[in-house]
Protein backbone atom coordinates (compact mmCIF):
# COMPACT_ATOMS: atom_id res chain seq x y z
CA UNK A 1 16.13 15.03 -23.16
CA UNK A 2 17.94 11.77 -22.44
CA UNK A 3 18.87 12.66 -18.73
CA UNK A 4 14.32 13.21 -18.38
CA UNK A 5 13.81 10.17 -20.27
CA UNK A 6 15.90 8.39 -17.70
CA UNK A 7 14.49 9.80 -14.82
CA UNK A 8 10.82 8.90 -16.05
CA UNK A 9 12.72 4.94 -16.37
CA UNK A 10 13.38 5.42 -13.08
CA UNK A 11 10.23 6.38 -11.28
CA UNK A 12 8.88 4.03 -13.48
CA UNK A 13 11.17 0.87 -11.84
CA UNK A 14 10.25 2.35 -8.54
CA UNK A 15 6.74 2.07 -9.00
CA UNK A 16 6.67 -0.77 -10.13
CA UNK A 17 9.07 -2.30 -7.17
CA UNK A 18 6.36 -0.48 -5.00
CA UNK A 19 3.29 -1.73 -6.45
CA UNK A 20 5.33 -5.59 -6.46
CA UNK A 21 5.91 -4.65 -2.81
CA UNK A 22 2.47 -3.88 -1.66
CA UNK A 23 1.21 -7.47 -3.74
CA UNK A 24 3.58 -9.09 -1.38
CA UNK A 25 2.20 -7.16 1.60
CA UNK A 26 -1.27 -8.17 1.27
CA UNK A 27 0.06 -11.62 0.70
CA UNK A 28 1.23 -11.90 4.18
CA UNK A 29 -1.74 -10.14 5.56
CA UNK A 30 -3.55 -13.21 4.06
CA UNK A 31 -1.05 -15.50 5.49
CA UNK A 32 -1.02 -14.30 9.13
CA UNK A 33 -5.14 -14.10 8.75
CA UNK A 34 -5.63 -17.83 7.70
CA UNK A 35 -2.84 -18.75 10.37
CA UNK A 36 -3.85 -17.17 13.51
CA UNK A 37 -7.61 -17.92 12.39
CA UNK A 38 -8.89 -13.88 12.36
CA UNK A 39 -10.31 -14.28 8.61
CA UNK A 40 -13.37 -14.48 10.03
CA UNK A 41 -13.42 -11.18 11.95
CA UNK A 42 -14.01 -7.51 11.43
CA UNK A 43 -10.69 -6.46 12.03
CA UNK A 44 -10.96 -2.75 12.53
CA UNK A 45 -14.19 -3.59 14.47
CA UNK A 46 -11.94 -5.53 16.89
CA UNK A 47 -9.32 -3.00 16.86
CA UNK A 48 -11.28 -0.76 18.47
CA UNK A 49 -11.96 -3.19 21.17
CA UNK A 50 -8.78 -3.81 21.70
CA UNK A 51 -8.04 0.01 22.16
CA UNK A 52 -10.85 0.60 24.68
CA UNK A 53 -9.55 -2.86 26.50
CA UNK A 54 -12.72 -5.10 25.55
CA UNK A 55 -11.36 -7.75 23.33
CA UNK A 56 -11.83 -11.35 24.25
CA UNK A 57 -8.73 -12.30 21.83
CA UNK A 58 -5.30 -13.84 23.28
CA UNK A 59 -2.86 -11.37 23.62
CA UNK A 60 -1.30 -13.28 20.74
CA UNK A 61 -4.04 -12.14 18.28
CA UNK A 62 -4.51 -9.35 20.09
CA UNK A 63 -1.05 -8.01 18.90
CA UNK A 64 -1.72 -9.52 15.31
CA UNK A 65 -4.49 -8.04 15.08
CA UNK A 66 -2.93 -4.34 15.81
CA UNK A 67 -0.19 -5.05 13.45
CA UNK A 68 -2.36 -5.84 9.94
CA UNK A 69 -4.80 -3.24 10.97
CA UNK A 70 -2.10 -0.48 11.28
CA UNK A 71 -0.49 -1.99 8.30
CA UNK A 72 -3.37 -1.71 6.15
CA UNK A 73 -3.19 1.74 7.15
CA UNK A 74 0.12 2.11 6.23
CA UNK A 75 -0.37 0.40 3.36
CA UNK A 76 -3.08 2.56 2.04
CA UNK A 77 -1.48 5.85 2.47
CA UNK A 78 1.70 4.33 0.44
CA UNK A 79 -0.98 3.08 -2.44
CA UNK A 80 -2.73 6.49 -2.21
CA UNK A 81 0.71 8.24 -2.62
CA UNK A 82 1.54 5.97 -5.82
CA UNK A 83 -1.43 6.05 -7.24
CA UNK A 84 -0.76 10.18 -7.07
CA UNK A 85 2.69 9.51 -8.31
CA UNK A 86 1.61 7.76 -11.44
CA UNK A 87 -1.29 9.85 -12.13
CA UNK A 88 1.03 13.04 -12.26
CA UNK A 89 3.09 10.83 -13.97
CA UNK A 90 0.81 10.21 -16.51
CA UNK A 91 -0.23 13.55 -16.90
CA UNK A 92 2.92 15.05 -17.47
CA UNK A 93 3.99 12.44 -20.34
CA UNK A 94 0.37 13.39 -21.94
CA UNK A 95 1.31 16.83 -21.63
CA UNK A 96 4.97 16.07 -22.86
CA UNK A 97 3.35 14.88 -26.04
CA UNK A 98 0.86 17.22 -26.40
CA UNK A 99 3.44 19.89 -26.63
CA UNK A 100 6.16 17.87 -28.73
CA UNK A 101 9.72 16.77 -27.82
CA UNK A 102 10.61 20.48 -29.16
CA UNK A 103 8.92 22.47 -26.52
């Protein structure tokens, strides 16, 4: 039992050092928006542009642009994944009590 309980510490740390991590993500998505002057924009909207060759941006903000846009997508698969991860979690410690410590 004490070898589970530490491996349910574990995951725990680790989602919360993910969950810290994707704070700190959309931090500097915030950062490089406010800097480069794009909070202003539909993002995705001009991310398409960009991929069919139409945007009016620099090629500065071009590239910034691509890079918090595919980000974000990043970004929402990881907080999709955790949010599985600690919903199974979950689960299975409501099931671990249901049962007992015995079971």
């Amino acid at each position: 039992m004490k070898r589970k309980s530490n491996y349910i510490e574990q995951m725990t740390k680790l989602e919360k050092a993910m969950q810290y991590e994707l704070r700190q993500r959309k931090a500097e998505e915030e950062r490089l928006l406010k800097r480069y002057d794009l909070d202003k924009i539909d993002l995705e909207a001009e991310y398409a542009k960009i991929e069919r060759k139409e945007s009016y941006l620099s090629a500065n903000k071009r590239r910034i642009v691509k890079e918090i846009v595919e980000a974000r997508k990043f970004n929402d698969q990881v907080s999709d994944i955790l949010a599985f991860d600690i919903e199974m979690h979950t689960a299975n410690g409501a099931t671990e009590q249901v049962k007992g410590p015995d079971a």
